[in-house]
PDB file of N, CA and C in Angstrom:
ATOM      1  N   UNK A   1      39.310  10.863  -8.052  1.00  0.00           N
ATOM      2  CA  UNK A   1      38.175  11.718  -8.323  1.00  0.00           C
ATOM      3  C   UNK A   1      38.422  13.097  -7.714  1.00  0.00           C
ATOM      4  N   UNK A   2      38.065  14.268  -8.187  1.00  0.00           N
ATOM      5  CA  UNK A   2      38.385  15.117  -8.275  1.00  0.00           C
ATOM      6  C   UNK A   2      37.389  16.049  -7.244  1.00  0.00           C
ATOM      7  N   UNK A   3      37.422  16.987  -6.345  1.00  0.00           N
ATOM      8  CA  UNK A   3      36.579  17.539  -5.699  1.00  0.00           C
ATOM      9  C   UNK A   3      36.305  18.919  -5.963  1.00  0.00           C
ATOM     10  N   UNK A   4      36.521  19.520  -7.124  1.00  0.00           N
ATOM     11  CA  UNK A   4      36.776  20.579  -7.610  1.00  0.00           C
ATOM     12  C   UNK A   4      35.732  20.676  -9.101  1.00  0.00           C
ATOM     13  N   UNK A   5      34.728  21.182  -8.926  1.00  0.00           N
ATOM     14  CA  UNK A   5      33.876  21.432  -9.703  1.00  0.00           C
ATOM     15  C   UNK A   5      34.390  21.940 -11.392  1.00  0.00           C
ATOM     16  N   UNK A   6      33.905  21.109 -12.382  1.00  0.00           N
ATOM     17  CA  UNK A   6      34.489  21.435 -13.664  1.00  0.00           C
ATOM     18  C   UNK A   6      33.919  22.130 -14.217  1.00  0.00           C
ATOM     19  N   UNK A   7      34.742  23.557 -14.392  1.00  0.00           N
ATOM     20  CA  UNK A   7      33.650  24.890 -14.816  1.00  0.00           C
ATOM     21  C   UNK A   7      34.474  25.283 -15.977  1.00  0.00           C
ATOM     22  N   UNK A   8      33.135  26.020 -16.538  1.00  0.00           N
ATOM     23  CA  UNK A   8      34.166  26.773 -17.939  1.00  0.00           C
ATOM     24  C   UNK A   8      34.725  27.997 -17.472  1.00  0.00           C
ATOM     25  N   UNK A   9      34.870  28.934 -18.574  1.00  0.00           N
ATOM     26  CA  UNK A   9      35.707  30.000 -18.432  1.00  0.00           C
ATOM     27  C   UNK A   9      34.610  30.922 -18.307  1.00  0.00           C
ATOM     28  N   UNK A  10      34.857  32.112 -17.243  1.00  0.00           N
ATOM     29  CA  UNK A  10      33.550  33.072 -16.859  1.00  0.00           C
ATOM     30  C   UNK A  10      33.357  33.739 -18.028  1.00  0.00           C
ATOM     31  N   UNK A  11      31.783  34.241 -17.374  1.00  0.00           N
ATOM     32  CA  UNK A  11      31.222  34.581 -16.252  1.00  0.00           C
ATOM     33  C   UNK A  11      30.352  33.050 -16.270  1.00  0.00           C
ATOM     34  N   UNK A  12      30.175  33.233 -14.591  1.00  0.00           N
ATOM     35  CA  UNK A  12      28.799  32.113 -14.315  1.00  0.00           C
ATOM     36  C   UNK A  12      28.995  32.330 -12.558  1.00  0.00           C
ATOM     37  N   UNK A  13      27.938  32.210 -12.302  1.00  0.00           N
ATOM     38  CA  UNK A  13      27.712  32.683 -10.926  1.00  0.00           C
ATOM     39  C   UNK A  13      27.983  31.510  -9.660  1.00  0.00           C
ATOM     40  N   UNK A  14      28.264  31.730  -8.532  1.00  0.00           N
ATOM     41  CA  UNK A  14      28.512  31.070  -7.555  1.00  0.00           C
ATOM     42  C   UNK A  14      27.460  31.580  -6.058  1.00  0.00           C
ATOM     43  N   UNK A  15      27.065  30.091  -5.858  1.00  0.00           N
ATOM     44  CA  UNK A  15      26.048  30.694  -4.269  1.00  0.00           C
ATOM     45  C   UNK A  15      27.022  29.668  -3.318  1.00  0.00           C
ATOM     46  N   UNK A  16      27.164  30.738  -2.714  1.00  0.00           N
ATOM     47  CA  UNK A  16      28.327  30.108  -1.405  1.00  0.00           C
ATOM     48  C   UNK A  16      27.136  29.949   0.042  1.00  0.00           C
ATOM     49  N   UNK A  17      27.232  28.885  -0.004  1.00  0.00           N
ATOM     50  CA  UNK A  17      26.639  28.264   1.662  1.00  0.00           C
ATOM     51  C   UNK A  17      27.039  27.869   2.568  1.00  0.00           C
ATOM     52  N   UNK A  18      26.679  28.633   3.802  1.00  0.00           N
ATOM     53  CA  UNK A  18      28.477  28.216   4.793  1.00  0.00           C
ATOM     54  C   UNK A  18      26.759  28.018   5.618  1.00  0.00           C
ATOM     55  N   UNK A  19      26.870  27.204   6.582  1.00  0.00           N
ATOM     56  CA  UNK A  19      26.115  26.965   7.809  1.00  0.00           C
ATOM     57  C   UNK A  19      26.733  26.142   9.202  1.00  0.00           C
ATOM     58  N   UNK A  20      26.211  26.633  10.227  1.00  0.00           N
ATOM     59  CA  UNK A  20      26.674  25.630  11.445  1.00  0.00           C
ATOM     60  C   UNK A  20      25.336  24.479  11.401  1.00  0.00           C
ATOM     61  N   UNK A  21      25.848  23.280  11.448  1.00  0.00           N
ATOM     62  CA  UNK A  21      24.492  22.083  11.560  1.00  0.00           C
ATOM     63  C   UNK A  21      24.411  22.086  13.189  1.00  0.00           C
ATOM     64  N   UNK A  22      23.310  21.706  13.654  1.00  0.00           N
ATOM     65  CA  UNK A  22      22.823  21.095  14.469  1.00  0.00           C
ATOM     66  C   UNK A  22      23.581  19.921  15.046  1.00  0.00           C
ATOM     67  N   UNK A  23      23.487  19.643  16.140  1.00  0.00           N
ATOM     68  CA  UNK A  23      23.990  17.927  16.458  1.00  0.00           C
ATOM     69  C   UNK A  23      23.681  16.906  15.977  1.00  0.00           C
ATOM     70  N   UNK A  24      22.264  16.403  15.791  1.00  0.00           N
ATOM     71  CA  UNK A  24      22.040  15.372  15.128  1.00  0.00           C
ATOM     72  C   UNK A  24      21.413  15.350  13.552  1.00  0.00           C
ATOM     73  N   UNK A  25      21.482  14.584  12.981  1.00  0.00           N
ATOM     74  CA  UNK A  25      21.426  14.161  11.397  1.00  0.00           C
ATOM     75  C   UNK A  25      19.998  14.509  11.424  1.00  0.00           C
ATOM     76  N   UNK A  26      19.130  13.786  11.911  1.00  0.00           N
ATOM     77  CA  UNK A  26      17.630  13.881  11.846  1.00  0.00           C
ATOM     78  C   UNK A  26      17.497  14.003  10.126  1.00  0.00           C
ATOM     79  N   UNK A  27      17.674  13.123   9.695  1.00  0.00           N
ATOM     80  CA  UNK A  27      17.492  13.173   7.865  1.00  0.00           C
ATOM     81  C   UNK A  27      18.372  13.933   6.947  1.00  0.00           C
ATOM     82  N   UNK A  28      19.353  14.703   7.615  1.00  0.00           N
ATOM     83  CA  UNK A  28      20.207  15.276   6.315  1.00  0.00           C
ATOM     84  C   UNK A  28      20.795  14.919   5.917  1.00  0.00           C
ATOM     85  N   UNK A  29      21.677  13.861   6.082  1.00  0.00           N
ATOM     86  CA  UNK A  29      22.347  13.320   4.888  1.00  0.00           C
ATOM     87  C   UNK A  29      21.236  12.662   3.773  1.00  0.00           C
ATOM     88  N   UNK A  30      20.727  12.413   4.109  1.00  0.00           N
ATOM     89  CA  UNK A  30      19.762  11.552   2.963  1.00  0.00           C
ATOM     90  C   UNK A  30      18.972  13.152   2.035  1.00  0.00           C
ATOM     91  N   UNK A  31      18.763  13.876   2.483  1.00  0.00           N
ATOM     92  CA  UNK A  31      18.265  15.641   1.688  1.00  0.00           C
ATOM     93  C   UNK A  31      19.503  16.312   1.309  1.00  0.00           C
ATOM     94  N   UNK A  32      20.700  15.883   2.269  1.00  0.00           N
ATOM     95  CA  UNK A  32      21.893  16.721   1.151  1.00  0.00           C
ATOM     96  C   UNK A  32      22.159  16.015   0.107  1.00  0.00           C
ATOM     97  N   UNK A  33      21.846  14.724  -0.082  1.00  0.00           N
ATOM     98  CA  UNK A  33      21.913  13.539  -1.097  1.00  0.00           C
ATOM     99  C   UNK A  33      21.199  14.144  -2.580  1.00  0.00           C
ATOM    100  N   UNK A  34      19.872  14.156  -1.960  1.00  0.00           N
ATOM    101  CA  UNK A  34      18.467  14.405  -2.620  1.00  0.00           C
ATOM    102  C   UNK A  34      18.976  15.642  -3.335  1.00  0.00           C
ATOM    103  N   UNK A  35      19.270  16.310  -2.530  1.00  0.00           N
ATOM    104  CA  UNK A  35      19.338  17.810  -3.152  1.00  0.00           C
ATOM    105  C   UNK A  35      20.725  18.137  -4.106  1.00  0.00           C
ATOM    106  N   UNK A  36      21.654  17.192  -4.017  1.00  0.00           N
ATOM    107  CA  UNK A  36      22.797  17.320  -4.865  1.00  0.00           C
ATOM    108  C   UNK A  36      22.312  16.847  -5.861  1.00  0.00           C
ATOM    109  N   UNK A  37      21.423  15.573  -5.878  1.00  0.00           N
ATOM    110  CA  UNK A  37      21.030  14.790  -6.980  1.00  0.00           C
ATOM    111  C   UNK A  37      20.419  16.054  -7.978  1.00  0.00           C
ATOM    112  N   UNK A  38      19.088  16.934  -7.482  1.00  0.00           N
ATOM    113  CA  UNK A  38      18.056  17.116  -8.149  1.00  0.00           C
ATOM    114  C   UNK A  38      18.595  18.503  -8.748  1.00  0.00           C
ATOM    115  N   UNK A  39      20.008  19.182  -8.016  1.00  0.00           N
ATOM    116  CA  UNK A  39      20.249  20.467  -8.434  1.00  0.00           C
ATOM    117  C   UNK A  39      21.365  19.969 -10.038  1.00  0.00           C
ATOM    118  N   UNK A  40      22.152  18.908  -9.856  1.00  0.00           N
ATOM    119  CA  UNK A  40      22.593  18.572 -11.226  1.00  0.00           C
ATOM    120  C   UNK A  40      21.696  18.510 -11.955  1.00  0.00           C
ATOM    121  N   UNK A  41      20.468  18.026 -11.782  1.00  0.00           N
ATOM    122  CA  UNK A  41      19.748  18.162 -13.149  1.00  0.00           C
ATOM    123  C   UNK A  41      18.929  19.289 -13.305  1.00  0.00           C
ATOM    124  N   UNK A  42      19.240  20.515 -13.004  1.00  0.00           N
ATOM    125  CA  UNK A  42      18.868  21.613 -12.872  1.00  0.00           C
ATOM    126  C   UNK A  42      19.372  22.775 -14.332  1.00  0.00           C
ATOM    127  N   UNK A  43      18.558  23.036 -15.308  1.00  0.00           N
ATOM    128  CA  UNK A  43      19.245  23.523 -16.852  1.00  0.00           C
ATOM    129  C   UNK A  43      19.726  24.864 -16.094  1.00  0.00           C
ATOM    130  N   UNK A  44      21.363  24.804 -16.159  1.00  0.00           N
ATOM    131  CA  UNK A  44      22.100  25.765 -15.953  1.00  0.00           C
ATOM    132  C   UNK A  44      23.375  25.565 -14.955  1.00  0.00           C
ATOM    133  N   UNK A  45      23.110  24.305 -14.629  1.00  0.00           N
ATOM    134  CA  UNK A  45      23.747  23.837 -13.227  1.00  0.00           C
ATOM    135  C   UNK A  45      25.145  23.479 -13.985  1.00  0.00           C
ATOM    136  N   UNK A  46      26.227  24.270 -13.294  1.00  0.00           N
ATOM    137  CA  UNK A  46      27.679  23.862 -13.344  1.00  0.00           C
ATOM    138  C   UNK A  46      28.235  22.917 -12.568  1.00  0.00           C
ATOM    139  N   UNK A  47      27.843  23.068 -11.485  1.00  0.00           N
ATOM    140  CA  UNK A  47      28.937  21.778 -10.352  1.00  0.00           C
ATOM    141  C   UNK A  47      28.402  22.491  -9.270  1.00  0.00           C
ATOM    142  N   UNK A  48      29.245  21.602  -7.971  1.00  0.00           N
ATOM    143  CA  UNK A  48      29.494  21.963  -6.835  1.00  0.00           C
ATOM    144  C   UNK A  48      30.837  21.665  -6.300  1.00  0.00           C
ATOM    145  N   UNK A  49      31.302  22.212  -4.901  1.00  0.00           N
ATOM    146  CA  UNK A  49      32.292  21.731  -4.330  1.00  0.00           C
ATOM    147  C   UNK A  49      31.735  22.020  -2.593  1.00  0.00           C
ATOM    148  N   UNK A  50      32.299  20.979  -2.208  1.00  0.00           N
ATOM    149  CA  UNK A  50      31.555  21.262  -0.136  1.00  0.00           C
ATOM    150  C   UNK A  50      32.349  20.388   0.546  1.00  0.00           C
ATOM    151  N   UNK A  51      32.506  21.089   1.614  1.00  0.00           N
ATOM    152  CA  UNK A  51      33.527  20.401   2.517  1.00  0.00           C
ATOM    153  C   UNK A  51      32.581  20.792   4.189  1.00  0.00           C
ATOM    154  N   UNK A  52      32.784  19.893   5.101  1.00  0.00           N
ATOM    155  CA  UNK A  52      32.426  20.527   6.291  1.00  0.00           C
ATOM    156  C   UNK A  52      33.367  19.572   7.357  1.00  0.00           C
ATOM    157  N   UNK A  53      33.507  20.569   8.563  1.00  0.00           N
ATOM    158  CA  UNK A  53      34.467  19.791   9.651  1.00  0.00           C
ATOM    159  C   UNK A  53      33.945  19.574  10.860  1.00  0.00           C
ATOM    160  N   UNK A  54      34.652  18.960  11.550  1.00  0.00           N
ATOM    161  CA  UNK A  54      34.519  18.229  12.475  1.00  0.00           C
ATOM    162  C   UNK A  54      33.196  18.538  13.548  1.00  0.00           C
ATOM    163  N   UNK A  55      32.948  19.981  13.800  1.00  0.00           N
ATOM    164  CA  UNK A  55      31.920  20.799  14.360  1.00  0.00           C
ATOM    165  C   UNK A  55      31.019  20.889  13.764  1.00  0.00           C
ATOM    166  N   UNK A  56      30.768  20.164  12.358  1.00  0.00           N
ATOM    167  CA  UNK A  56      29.720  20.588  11.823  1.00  0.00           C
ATOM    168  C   UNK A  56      29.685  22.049  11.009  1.00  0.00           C
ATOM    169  N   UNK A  57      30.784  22.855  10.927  1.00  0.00           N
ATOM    170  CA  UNK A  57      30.591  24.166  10.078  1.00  0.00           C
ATOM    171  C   UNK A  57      30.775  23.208   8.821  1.00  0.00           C
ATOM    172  N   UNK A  58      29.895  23.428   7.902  1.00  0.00           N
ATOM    173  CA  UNK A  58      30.082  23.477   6.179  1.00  0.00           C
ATOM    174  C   UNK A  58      29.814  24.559   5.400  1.00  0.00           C
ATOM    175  N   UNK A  59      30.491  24.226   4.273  1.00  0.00           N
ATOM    176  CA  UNK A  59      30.689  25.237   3.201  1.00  0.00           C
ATOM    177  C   UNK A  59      30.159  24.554   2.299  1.00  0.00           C
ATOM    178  N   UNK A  60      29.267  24.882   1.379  1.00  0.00           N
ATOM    179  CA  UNK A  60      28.404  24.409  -0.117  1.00  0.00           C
ATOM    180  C   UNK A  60      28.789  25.418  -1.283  1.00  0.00           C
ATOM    181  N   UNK A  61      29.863  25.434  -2.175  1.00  0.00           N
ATOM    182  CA  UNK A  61      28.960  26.834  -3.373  1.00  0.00           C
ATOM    183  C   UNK A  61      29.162  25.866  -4.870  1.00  0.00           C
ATOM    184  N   UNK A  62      27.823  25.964  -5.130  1.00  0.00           N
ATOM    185  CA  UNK A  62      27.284  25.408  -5.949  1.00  0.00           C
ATOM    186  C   UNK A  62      27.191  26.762  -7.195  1.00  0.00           C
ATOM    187  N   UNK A  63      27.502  26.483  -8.332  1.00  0.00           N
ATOM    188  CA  UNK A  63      28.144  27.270  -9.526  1.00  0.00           C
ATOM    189  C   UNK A  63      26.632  27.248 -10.802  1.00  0.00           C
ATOM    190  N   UNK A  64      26.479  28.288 -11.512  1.00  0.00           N
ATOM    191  CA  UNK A  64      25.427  28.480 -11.861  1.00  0.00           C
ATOM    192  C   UNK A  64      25.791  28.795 -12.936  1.00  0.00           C
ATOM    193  N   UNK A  65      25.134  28.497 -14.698  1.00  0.00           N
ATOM    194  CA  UNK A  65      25.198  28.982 -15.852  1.00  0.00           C
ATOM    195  C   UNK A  65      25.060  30.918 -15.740  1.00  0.00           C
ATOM    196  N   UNK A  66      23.802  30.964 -15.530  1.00  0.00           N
ATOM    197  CA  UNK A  66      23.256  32.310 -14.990  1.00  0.00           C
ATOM    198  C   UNK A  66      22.675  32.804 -13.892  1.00  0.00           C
ATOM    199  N   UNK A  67      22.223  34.169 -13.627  1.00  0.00           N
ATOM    200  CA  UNK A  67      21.534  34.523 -12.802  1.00  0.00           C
ATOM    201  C   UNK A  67      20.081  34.197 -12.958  1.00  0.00           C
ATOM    202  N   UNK A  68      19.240  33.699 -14.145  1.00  0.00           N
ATOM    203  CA  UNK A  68      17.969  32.882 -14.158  1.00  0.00           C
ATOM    204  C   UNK A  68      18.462  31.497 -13.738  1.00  0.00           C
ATOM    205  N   UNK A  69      19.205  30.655 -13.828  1.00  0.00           N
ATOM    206  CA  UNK A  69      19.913  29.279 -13.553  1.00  0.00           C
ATOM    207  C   UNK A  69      19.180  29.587 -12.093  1.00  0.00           C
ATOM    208  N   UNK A  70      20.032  30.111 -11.267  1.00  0.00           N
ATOM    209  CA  UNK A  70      20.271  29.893  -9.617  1.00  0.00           C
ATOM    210  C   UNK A  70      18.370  30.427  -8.905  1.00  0.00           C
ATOM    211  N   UNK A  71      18.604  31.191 -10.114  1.00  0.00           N
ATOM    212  CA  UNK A  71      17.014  31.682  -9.609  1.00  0.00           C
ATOM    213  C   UNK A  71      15.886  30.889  -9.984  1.00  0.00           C
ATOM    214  N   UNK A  72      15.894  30.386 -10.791  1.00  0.00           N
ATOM    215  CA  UNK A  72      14.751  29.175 -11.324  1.00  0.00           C
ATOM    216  C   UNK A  72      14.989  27.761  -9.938  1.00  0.00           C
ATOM    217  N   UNK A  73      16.529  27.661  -9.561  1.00  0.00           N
ATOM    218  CA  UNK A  73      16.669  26.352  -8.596  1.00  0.00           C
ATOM    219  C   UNK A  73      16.244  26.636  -7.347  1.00  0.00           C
ATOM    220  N   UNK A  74      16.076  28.522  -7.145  1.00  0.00           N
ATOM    221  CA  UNK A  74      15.910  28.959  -5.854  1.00  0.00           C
ATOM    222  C   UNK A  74      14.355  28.300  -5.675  1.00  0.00           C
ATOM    223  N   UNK A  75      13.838  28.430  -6.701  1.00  0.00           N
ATOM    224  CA  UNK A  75      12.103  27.850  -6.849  1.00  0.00           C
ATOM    225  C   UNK A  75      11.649  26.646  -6.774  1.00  0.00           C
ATOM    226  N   UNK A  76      12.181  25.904  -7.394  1.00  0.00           N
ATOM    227  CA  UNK A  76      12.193  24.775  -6.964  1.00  0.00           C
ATOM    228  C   UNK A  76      11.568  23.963  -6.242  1.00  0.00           C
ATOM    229  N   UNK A  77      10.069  23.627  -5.747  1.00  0.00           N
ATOM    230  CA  UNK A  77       9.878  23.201  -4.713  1.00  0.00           C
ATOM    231  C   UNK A  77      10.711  22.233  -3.795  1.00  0.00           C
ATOM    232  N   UNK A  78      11.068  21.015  -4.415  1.00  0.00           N
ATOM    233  CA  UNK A  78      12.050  20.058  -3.195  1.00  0.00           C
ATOM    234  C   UNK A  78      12.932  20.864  -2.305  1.00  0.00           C
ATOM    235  N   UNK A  79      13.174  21.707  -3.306  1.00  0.00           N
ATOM    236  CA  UNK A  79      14.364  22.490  -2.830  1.00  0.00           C
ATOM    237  C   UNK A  79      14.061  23.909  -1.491  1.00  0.00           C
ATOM    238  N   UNK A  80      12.763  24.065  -1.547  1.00  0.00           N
ATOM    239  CA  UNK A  80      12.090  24.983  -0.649  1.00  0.00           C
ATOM    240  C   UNK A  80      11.403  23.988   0.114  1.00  0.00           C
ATOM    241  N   UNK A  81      11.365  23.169   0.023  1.00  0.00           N
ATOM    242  CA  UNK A  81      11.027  21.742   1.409  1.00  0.00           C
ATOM    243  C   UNK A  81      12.257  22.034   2.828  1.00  0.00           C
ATOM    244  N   UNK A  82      13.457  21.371   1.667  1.00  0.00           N
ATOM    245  CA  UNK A  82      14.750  21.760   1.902  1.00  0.00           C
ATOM    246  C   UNK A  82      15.099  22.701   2.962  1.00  0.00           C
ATOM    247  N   UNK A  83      15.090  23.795   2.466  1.00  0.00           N
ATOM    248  CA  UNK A  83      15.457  25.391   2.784  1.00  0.00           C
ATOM    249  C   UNK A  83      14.315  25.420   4.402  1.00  0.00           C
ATOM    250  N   UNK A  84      13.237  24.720   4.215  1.00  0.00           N
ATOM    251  CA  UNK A  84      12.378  24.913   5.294  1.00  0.00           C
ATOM    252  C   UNK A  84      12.696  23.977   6.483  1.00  0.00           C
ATOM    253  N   UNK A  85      13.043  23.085   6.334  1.00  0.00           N
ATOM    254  CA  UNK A  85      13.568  22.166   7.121  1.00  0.00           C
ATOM    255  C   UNK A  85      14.980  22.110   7.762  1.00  0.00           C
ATOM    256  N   UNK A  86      15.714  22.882   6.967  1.00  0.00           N
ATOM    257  CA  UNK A  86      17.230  23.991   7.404  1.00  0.00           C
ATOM    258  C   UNK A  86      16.984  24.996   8.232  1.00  0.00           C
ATOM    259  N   UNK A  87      16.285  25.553   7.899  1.00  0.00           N
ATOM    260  CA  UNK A  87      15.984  26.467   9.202  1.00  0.00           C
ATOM    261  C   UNK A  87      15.627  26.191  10.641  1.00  0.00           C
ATOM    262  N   UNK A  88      14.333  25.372  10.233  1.00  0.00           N
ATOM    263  CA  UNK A  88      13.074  24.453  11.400  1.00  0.00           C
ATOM    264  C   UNK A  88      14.377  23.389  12.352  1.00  0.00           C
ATOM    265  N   UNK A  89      15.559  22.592  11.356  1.00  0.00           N
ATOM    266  CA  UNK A  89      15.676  21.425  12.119  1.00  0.00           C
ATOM    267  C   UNK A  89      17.392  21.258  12.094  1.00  0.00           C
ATOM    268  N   UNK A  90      17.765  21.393  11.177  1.00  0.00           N
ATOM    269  CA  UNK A  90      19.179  21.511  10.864  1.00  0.00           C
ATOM    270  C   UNK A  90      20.635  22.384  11.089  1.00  0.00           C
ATOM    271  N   UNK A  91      19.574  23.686  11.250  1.00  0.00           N
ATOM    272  CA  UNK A  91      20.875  24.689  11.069  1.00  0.00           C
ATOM    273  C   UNK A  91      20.492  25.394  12.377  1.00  0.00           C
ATOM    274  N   UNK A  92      22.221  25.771  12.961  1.00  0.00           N
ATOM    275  CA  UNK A  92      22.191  26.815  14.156  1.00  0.00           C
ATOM    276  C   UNK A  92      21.714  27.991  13.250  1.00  0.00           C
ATOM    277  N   UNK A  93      23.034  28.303  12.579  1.00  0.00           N
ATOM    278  CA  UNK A  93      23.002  29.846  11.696  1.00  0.00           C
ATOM    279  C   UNK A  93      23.444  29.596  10.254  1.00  0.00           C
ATOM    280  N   UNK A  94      22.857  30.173   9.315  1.00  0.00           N
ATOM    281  CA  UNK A  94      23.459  30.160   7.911  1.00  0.00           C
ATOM    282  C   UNK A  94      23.479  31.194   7.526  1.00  0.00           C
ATOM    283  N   UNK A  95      24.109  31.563   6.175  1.00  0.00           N
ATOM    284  CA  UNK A  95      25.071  32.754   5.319  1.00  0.00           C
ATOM    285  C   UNK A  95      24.312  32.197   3.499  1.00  0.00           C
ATOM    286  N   UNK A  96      23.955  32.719   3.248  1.00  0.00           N
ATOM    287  CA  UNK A  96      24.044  32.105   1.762  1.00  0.00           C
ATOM    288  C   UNK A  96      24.472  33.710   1.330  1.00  0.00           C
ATOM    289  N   UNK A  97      25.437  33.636   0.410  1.00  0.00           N
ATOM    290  CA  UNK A  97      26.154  34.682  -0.849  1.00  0.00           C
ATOM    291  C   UNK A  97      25.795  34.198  -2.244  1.00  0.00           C
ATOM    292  N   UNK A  98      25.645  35.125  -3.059  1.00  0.00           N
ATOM    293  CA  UNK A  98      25.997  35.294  -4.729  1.00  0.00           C
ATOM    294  C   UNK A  98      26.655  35.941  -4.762  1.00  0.00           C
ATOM    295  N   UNK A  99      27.725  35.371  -5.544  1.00  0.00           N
ATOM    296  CA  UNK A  99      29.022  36.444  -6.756  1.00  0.00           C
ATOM    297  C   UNK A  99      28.576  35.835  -7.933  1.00  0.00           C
ATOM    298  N   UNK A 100      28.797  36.591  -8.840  1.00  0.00           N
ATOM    299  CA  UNK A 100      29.549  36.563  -9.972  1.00  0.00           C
ATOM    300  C   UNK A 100      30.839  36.691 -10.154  1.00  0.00           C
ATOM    301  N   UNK A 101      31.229  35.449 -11.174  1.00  0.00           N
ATOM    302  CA  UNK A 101      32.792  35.063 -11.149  1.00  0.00           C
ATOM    303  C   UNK A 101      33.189  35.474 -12.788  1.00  0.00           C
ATOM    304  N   UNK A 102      33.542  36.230 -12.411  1.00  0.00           N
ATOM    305  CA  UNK A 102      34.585  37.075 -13.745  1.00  0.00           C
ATOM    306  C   UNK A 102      36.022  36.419 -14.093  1.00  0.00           C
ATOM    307  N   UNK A 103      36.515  35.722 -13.202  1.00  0.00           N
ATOM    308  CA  UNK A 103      37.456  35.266 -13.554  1.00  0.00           C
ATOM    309  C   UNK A 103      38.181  34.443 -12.676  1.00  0.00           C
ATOM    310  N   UNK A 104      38.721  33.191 -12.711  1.00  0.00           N
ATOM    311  CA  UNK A 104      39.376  31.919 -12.225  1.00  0.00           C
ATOM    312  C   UNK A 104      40.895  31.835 -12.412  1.00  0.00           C
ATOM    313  N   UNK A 105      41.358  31.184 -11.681  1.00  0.00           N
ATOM    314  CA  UNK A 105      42.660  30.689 -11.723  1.00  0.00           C
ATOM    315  C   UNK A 105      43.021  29.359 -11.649  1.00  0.00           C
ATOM    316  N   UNK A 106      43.679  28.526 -11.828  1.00  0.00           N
ATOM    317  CA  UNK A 106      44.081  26.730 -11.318  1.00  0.00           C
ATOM    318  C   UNK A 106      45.359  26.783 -10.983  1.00  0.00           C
ATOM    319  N   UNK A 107      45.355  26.143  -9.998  1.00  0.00           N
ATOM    320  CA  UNK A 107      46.834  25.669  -9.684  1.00  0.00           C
ATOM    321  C   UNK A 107      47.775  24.571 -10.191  1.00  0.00           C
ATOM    322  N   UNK A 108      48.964  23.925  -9.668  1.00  0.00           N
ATOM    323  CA  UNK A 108      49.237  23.305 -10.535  1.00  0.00           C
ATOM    324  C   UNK A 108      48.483  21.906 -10.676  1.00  0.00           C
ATOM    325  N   UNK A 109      47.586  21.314  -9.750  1.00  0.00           N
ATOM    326  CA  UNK A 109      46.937  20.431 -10.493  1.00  0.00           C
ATOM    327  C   UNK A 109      45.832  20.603 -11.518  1.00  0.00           C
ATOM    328  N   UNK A 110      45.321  21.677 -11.433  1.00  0.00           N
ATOM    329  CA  UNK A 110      44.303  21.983 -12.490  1.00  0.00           C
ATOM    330  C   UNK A 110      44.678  22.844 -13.852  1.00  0.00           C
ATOM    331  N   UNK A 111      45.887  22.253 -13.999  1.00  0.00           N
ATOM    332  CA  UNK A 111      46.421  23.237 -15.022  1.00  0.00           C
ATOM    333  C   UNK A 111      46.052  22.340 -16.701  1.00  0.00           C
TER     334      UNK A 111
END
């Protein structure tokens, strides 16, 4: 299985989420669950890819049809539960970015 989000050919936008977590879980794995679930079924939703290490820094960027796509998921209520409870309980510090992706490359496994 592949950890590399299956996207078409640009444009389509990317929100990059890098955060330091907290020490303990106190419910996030079960809301990063929730929230992967509910953003695939989100009309516009491309993929994701996320990795985090040993300290707890992770990286999230979750890939968007459009700039209404990412902005309709920004609304979302579960998802502003979420975002409130990241701040309140989860996160030292977070970063969220938008690009727009004009253009991709693959290496040789994604060729």
């Amino acid at each position: 299985m592949s950890r590399f989000a299956p996207l078409p050919e640009p444009p389509y936008y990317a929100v990059i989420f890098t955060a330091q977590r907290k020490g303990a879980d106190a419910g996030y794995g079960a809301m990063a669950d929730k929230m992967a679930e509910l953003a695939a079924s989100q009309p516009g939703y491309l993929g994701v890819e996320t990795t985090r290490d040993e300290g707890g820094l992770g990286i999230t960027v979750s890939y968007w049809q459009d700039e209404a796509a990412l902005k309709n998921w920004k609304q979302v209520s579960e998802h502003l539960f979420a975002q409130k409870m990241g701040r309140e309980k989860w996160y030292d510090h977070y970063t969220l970015r938008v690009a727009k992706v004009e253009r991709h490359y693959d290496g040789p496994e994604g060729r």
